[in-house]
Protein backbone atom coordinates (compact mmCIF):
# COMPACT_ATOMS: atom_id res chain seq x y z
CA UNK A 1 -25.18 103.84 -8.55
CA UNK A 2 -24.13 107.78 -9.15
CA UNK A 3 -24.05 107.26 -12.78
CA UNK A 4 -27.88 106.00 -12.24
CA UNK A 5 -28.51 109.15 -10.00
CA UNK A 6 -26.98 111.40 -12.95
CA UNK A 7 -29.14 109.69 -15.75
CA UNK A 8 -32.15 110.88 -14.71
CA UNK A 9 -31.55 113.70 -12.76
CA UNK A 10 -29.37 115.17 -15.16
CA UNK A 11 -32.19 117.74 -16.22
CA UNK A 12 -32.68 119.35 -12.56
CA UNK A 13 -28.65 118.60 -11.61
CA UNK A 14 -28.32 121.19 -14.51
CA UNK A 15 -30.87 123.68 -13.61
CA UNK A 16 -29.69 123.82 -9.87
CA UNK A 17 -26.20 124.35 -10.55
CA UNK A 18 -26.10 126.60 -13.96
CA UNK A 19 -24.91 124.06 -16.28
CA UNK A 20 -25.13 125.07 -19.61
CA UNK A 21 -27.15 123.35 -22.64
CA UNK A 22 -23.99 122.90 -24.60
CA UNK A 23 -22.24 121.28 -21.51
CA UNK A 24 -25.43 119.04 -20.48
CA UNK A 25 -23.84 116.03 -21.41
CA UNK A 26 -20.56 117.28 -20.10
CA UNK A 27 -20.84 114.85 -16.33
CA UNK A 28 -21.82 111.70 -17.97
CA UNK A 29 -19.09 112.24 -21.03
CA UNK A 30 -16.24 112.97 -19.00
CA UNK A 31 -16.28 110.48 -17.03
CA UNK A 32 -15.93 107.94 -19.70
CA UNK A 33 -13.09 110.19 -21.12
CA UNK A 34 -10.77 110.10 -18.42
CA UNK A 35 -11.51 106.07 -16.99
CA UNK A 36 -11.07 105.13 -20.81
CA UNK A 37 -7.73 106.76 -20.93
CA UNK A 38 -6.35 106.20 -17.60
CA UNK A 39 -7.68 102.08 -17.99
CA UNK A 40 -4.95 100.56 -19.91
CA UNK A 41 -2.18 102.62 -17.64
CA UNK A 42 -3.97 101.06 -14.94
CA UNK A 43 -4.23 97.73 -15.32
CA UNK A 44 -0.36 97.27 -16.33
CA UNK A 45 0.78 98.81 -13.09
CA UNK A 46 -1.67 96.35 -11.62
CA UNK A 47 -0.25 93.31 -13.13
CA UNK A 48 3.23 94.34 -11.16
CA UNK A 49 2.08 95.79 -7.67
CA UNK A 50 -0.80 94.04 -7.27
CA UNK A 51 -4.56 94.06 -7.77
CA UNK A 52 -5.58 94.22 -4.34
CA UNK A 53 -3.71 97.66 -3.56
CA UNK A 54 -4.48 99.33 -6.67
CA UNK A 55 -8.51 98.09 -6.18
CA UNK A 56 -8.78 99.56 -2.56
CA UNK A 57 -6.59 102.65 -3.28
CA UNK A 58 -9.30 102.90 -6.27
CA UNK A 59 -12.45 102.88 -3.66
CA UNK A 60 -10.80 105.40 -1.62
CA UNK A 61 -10.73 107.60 -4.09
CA UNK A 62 -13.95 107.28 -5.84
CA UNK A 63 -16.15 107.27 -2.32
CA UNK A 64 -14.20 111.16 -2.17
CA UNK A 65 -14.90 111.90 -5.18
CA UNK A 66 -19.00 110.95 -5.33
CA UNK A 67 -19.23 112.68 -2.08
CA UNK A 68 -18.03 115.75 -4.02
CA UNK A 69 -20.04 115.38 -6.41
CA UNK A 70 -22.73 115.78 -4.04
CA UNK A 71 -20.66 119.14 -2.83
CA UNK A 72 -20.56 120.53 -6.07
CA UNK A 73 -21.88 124.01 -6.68
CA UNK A 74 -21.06 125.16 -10.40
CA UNK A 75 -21.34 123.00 -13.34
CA UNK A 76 -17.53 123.23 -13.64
CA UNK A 77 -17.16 121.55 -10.14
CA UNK A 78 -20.09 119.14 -11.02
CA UNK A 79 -17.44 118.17 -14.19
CA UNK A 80 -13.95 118.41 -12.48
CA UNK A 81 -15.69 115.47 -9.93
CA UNK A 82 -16.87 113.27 -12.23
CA UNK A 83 -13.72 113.34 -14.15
CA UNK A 84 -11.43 112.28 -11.18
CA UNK A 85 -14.57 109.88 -10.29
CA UNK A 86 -13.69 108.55 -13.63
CA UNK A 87 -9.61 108.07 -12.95
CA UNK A 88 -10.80 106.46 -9.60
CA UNK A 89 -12.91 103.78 -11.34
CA UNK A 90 -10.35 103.26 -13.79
CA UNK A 91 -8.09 101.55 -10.68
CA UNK A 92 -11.20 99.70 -9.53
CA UNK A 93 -12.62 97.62 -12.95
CA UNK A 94 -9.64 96.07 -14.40
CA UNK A 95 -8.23 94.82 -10.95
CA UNK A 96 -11.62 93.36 -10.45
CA UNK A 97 -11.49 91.32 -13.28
CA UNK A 98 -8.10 89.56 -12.31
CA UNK A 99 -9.49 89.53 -8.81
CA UNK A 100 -11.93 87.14 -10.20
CA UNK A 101 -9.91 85.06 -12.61
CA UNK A 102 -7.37 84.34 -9.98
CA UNK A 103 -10.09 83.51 -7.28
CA UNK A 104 -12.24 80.72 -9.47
CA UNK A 105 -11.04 78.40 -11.77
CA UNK A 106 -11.68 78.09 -15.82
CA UNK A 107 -15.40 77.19 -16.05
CA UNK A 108 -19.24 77.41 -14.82
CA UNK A 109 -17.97 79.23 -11.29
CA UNK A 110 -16.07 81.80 -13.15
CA UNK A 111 -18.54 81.99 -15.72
CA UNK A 112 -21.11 82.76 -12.48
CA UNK A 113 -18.16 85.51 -11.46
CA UNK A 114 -18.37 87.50 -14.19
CA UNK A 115 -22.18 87.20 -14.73
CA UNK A 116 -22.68 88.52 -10.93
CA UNK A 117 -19.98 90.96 -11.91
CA UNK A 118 -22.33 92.40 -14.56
CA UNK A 119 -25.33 92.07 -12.67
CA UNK A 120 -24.02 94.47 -9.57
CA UNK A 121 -23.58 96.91 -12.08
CA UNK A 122 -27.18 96.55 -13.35
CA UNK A 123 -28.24 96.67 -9.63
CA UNK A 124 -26.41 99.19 -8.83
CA UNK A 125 -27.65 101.39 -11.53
CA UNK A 126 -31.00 100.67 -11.27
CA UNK A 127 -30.94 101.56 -7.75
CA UNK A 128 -29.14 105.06 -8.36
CA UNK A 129 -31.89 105.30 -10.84
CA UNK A 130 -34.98 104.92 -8.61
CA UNK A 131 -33.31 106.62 -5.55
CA UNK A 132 -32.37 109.45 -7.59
CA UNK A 133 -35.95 109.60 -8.82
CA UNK A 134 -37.82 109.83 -5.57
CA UNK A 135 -35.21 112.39 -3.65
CA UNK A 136 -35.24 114.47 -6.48
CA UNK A 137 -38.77 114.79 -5.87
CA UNK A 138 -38.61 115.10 -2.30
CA UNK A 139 -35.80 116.02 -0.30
CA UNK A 140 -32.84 116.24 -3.54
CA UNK A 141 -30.63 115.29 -5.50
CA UNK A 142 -27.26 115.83 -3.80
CA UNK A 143 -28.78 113.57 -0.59
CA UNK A 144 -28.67 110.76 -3.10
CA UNK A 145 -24.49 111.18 -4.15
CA UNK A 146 -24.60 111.26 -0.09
CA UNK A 147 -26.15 107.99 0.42
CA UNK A 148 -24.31 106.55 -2.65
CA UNK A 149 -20.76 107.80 -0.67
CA UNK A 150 -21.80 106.12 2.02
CA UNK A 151 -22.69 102.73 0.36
CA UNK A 152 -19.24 102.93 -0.94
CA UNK A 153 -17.82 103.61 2.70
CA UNK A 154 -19.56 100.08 3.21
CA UNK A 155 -18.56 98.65 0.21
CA UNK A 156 -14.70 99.84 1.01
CA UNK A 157 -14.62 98.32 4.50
CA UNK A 158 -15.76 95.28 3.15
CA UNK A 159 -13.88 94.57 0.39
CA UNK A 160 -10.51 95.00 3.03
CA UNK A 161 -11.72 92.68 4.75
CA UNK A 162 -12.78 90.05 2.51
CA UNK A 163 -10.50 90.37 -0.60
CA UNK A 164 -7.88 87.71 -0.93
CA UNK A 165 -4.20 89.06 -0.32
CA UNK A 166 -2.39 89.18 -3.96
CA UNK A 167 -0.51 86.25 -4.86
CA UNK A 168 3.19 85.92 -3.94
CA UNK A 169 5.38 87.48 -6.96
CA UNK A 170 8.57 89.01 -7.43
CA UNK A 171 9.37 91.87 -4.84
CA UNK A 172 7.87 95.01 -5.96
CA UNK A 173 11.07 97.22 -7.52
CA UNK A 174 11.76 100.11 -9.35
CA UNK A 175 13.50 98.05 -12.04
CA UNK A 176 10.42 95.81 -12.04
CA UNK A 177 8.17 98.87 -12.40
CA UNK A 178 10.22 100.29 -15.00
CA UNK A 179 11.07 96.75 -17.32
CA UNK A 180 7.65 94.69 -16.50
CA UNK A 181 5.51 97.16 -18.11
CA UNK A 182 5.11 98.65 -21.63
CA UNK A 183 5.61 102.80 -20.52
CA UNK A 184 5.86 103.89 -23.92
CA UNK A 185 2.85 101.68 -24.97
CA UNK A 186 0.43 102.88 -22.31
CA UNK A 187 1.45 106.31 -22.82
CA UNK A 188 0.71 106.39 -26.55
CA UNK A 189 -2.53 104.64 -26.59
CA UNK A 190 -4.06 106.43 -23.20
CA UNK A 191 -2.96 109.80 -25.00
CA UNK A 192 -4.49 109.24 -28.29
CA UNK A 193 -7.79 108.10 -26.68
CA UNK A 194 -7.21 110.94 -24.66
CA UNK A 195 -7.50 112.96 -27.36
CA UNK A 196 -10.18 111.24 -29.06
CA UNK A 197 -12.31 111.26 -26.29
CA UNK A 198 -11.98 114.96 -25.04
CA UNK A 199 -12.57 116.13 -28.64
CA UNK A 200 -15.75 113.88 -28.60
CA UNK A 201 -16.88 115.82 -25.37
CA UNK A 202 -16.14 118.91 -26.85
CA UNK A 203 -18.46 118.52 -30.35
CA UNK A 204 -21.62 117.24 -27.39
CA UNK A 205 -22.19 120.95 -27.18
CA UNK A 206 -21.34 122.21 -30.54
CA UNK A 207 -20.26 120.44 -34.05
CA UNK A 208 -18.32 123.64 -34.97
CA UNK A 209 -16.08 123.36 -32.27
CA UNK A 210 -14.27 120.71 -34.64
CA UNK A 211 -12.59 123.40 -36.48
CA UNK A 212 -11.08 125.19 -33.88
CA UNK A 213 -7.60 124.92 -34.37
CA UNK A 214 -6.47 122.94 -30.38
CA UNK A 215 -9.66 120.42 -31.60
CA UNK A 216 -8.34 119.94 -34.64
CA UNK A 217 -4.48 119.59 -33.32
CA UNK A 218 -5.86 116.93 -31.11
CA UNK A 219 -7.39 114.77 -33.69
CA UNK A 220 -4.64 114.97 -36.13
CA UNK A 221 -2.17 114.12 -33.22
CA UNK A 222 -4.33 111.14 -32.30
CA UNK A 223 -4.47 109.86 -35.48
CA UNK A 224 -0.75 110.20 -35.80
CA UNK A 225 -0.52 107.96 -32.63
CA UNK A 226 -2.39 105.22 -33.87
CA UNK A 227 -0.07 103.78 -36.46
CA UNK A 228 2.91 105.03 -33.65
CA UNK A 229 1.18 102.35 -31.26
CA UNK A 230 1.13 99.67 -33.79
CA UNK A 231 4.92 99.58 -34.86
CA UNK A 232 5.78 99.79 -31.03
CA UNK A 233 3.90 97.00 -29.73
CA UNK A 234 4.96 94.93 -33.11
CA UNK A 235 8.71 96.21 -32.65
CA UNK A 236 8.17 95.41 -29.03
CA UNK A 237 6.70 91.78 -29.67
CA UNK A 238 9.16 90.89 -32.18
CA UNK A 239 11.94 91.57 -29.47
CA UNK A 240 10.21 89.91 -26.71
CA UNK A 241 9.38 92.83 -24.43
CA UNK A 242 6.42 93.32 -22.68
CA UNK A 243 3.85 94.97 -25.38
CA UNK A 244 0.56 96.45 -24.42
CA UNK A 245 -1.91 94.78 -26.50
CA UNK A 246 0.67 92.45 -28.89
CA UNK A 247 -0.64 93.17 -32.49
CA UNK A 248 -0.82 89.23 -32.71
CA UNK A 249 -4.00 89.47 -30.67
CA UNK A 250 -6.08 91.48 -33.82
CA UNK A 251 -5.73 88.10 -35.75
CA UNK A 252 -7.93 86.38 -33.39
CA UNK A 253 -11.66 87.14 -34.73
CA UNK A 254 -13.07 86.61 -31.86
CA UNK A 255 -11.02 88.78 -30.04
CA UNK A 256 -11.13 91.51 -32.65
CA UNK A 257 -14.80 90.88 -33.38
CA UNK A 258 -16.05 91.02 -28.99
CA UNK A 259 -13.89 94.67 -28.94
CA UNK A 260 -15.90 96.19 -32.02
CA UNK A 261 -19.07 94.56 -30.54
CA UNK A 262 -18.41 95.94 -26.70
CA UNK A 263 -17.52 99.16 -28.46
CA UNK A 264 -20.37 99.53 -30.55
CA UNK A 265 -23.20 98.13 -27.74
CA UNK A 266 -21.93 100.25 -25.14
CA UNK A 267 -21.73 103.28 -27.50
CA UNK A 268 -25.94 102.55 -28.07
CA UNK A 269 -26.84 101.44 -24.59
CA UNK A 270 -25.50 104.26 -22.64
CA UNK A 271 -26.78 106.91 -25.23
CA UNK A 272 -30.08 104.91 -25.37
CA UNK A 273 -29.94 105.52 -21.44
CA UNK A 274 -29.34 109.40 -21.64
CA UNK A 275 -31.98 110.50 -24.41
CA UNK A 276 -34.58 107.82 -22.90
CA UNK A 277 -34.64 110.03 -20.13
CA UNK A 278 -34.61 113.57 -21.76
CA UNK A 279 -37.27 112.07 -23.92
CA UNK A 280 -39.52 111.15 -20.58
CA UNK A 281 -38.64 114.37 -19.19
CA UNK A 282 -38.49 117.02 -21.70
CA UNK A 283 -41.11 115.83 -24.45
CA UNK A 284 -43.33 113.38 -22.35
CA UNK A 285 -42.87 115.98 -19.29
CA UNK A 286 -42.57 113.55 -16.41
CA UNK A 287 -40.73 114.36 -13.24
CA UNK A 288 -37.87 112.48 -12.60
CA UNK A 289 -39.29 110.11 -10.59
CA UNK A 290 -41.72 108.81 -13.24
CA UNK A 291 -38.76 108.45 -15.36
CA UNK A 292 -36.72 106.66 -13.18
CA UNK A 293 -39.47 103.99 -12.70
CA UNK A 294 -39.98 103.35 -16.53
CA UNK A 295 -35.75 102.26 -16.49
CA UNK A 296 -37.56 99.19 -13.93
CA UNK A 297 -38.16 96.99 -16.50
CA UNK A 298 -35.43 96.83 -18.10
CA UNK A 299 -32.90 96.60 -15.27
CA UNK A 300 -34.94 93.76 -14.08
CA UNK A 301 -34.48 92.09 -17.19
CA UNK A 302 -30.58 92.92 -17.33
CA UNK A 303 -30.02 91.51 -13.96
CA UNK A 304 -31.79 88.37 -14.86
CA UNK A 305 -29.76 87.94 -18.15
CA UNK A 306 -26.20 88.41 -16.57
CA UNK A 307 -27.27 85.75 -14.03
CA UNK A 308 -28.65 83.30 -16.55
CA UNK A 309 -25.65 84.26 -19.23
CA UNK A 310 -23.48 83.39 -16.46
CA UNK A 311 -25.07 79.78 -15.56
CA UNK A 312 -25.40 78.78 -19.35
CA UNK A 313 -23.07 80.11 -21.30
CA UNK A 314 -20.85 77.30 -21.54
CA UNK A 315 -24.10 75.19 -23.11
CA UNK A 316 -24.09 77.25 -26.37
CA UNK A 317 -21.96 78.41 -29.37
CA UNK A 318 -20.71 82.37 -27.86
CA UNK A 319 -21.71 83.76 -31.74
CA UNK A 320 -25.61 82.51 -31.31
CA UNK A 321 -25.81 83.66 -27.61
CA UNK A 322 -24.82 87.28 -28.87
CA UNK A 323 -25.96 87.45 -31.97
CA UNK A 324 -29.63 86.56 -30.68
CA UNK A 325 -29.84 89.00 -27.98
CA UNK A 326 -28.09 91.87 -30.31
CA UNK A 327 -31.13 91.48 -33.13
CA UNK A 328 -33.43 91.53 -29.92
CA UNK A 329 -31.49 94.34 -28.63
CA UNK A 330 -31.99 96.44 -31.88
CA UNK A 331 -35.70 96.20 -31.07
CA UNK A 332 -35.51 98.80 -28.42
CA UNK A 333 -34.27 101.46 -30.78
CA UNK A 334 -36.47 100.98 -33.55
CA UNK A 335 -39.74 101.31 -31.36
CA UNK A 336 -38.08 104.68 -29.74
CA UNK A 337 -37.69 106.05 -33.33
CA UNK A 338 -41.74 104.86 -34.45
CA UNK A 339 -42.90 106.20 -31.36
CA UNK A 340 -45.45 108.70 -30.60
CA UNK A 341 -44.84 110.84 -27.76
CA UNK A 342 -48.78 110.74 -26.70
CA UNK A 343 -48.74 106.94 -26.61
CA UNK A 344 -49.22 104.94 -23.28
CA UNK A 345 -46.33 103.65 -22.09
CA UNK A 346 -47.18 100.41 -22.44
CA UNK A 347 -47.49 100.35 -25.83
CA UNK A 348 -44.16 100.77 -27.39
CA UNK A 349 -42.17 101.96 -24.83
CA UNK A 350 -42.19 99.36 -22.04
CA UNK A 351 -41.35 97.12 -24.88
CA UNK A 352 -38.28 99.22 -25.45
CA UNK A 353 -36.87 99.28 -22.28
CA UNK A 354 -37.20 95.64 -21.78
CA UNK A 355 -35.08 94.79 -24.67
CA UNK A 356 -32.61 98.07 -24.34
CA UNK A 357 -30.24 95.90 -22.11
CA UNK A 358 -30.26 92.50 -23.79
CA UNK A 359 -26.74 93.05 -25.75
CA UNK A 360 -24.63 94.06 -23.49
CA UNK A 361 -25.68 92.50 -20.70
CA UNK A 362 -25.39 88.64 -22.66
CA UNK A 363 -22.21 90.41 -24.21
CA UNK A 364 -20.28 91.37 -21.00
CA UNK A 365 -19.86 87.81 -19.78
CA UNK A 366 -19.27 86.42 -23.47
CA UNK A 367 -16.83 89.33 -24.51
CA UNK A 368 -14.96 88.81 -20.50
CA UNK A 369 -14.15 85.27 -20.48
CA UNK A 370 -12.92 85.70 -24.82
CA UNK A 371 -10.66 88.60 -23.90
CA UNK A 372 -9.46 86.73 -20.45
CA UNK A 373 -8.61 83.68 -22.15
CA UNK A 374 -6.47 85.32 -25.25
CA UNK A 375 -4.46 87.52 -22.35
CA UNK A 376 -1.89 85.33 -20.15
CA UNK A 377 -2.72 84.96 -16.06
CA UNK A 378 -0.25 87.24 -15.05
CA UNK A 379 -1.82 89.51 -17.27
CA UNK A 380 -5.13 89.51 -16.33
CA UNK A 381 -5.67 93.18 -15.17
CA UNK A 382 -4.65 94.66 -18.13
CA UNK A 383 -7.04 92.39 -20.21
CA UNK A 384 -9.91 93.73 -17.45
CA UNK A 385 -8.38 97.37 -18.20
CA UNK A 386 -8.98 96.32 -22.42
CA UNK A 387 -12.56 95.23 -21.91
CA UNK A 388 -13.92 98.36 -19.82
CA UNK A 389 -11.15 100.52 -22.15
CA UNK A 390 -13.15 99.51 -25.25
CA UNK A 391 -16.87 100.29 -23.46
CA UNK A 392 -15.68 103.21 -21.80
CA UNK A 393 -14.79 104.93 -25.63
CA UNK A 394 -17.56 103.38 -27.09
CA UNK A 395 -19.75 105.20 -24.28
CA UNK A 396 -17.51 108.33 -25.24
CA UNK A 397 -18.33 107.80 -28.52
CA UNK A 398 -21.71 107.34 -28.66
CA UNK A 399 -23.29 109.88 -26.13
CA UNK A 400 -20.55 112.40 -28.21
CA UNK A 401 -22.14 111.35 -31.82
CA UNK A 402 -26.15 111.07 -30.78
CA UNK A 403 -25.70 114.60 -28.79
CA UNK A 404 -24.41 116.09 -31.81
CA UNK A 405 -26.80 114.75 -33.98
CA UNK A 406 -29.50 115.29 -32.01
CA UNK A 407 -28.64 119.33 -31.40
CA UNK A 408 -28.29 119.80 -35.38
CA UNK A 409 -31.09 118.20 -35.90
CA UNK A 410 -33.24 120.17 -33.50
CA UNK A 411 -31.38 123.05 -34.81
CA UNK A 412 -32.34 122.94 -38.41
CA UNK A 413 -35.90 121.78 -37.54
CA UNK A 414 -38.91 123.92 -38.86
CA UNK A 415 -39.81 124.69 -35.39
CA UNK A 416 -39.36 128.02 -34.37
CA UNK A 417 -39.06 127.36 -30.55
CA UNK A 418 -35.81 124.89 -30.46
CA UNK A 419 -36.34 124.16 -26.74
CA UNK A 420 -40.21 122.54 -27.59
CA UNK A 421 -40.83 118.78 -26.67
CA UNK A 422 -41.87 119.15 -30.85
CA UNK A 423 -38.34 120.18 -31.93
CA UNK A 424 -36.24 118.04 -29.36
CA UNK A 425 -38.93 114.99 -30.63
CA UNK A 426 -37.39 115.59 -34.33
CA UNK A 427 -33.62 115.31 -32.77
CA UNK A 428 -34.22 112.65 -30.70
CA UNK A 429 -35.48 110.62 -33.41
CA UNK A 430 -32.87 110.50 -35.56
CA UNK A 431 -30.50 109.25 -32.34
CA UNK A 432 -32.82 106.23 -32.07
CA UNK A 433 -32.78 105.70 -35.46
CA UNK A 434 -28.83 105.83 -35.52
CA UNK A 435 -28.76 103.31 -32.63
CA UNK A 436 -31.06 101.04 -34.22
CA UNK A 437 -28.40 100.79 -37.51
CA UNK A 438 -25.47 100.35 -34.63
CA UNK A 439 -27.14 97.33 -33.14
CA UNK A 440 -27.55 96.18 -36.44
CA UNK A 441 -23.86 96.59 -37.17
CA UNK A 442 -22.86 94.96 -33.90
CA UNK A 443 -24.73 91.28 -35.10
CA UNK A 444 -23.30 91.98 -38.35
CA UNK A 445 -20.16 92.02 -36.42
CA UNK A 446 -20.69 88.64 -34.69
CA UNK A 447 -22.38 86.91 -37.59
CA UNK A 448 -18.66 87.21 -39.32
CA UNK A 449 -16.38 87.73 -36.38
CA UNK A 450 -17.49 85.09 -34.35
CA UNK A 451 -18.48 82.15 -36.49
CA UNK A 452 -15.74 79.75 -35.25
CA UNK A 453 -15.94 80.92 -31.79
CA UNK A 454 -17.65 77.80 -30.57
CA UNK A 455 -18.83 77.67 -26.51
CA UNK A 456 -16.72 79.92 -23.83
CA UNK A 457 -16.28 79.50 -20.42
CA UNK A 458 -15.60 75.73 -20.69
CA UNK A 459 -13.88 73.64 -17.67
CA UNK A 460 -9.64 73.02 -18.02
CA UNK A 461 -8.31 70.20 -16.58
């Protein structure tokens, strides 16, 4: 619900608190920078104390942290909030997942689980979206983080009372703490993405900033830490310890091929999202709230698809389901790039934002129940922690590339005033372009990564 509030009014959010150009981007980046790097961390820790403690201690937290947000009174505050908003969620999404797996059985009800699962994230969305849209234009935009704390306030007082108490296990112990979960793994994979992902904030306000010399520590260091991971989970699976993410997994395609796929949907959707709305606002010129209601559409259609992905996706092979709606998917795109900004909406851009959500909203059921079923029950929080680790970077990773893209592009343009709805037009082109070759790239992914995937979600006796 805040990130919808944020989407669209990102534009008078910056404006009223003296954000920068070069840090516009800044509050929806960092939040996928630290939740991506704190996810892994938190789902192991999960696994041993339990997903019910970590998940509440992870509402408290974020309902603080979105009031602040509405508190905020510099750009720098505005930031430092939606990062710790982003550790917060990290406790809440993979203990959610394992919540759900250990509550329903293998099959159509689980299936249903994860679909709803999906779906109140559409909803929620959406309704940030349209809420932030019409107090924007009326009484603003930090009334809406206040009505979106308090929805959490609800949410939190219901989910103490209704969550199932964890399962009996072993007594919680420091030994347990220390020899249950892979330290040295979580801290070598969280740093590196870390890295990655702060450096891919950084370049959303300027590409130069890549050759400053911390910048290019960072990246060098992460790289480093990527072949460091692999030999310790290997050296860690050959010995029988508790590994991270066991290198074994990789040589299951479908588990290789639904990470590359989450990463590279996510990466398009959530930058489709962002530059949707700057182009409404800042080249079409529509207030907020105008914008806001052109997202309808499409979150109507996402809500529908997570429900009806959920109730059928046992029926059919996993690679057609996805493979379908990603080639539908890379529709959206493609009419955003051909589009003329003095069109009617309903000529090429309702079309858009119907089929913007159609990937990753068939793919987060699919991609949940692979990912569960390669990770072992008492694991389940850290294979929640893996899905939303892979979307949260490719979110990172996308906004980072289109924002960098798009500024060079509107740079180097032959317009002479850069801030024109002409000259950002030229920049935010080439995004939608770029997005439309990702989506193809993601069904090239399934077409070879998912061929003997058959149907998920079936029943076990």
């Amino acid at each position: 619900m805040s990130t919808g509030i944020l989407t669209v009014g990102l534009p008078v959010i910056a404006h009223d608190i003296g954000l920068s150009g070069s840090l516009l981007l800044w509050p929806a980046s960092i939040f996928a920078l630290t939740s991506g790097c704190s996810l892994l961390l938190a789902g192991a820790v999960a696994d041993v104390l339990g997903n019910r403690k970590i998940y509440l201690s992870g509402c408290v937290l974020l309902t603080a942290f979105v009031f602040a947000c509405g508190l905020a009174r510099t750009g720098t505050q505005l930031i430092a909030f939606r990062a710790l908003q982003g550790i917060a969620m990290s406790l809440c999404l993979p203990t959610a997942v394992s919540i759900l797996t250990a509550s329903f059985p293998n099959g159509r009800t689980r299936n249903v689980g994860f679909s709803f699962l999906g779906a109140g994230q559409v909803l929620g969305f959406c309704i940030g979206l349209v809420l932030g849209g019409v107090l924007i234009e009326t009484v603003g935009w930090r009334v809406g983080y206040y009505i979106c704390g308090g929805v959490h306030v609800i949410a939190l007082a219901l989910a103490s009372w209704v969550l199932p108490e964890d399962s009996k296990r072993e007594a919680t112990s420091w030994q347990r703490l220390y020899y249950d979960i892979d330290w040295v793994g979580a801290t070598v994979a969280s740093s590196c993405l870390g890295m990655l992902s702060y450096v891919l904030a950084i370049v959303t306000g300027s590409s130069s900033s890549i050759k400053e010399p911390l910048n290019a520590t960072l990246i060098t260091v992460a790289a480093v830490l990527v072949p460091v991971f692999v030999l310790w989970v290997g050296r860690q699976e050959r010995h029988g310890k508790p590994a991270l993410i066991p290198n074994s997994l990789w040589k299951i395609p479908a588990f290789t091929a639904v990470c590359l796929m989450v990463l590279l949907s996510w990466g398009v959707m959530n930058s489709m999202e962002y530059f949707v709305s700057l182009f409404y606002q800042e080249v079409q010129e529509l207030s907020a709230l105008q914008a806001s209601l052109r997202f309808i559409p499409g979150l109507i259609v996402g809500f529908c698809l997570n429900v009806a992905t959920g109730l059928l996706v046992h029926k059919f092979p996993a690679n057609y389901l996805v493979i379908i709606s990603t080639i539908l998917c890379a529709g959206s795109p493609l009419l955003m790039a051909l589009i003329n900004p003095t069109w009617s909406y309903w000529y090429a851009a309702f079309w858009s934002m119907v089929l913007y959500p159609v990937s990753a909203d068939v793919l987060f059921t699919v991609s949940s129940l692979i990912i569960v079923d390669v990770f072992p029950a008492k694991t389940h929080a850290l294979a929640g922690a893996v899905f939303n680790t892979v979307a949260q970077f490719g979110t990172s990773l996308g906004i980072a590339i289109m924002a960098v893209v798009a500024s060079n592009v509107t740079r180097e343009s032959g317009n002479p005033d850069k801030e024109s709805p002409a000259a950002l037009m030229e920049g935010y082109r080439v995004t939608f372009w770029l997005e439309f070759a990702g989506m193809l790239l993601t069904g090239a992914v399934g077409i070879v990564g998912l061929r003997k995937a058959g149907k998920v979600g079936l029943k076990r006796e």
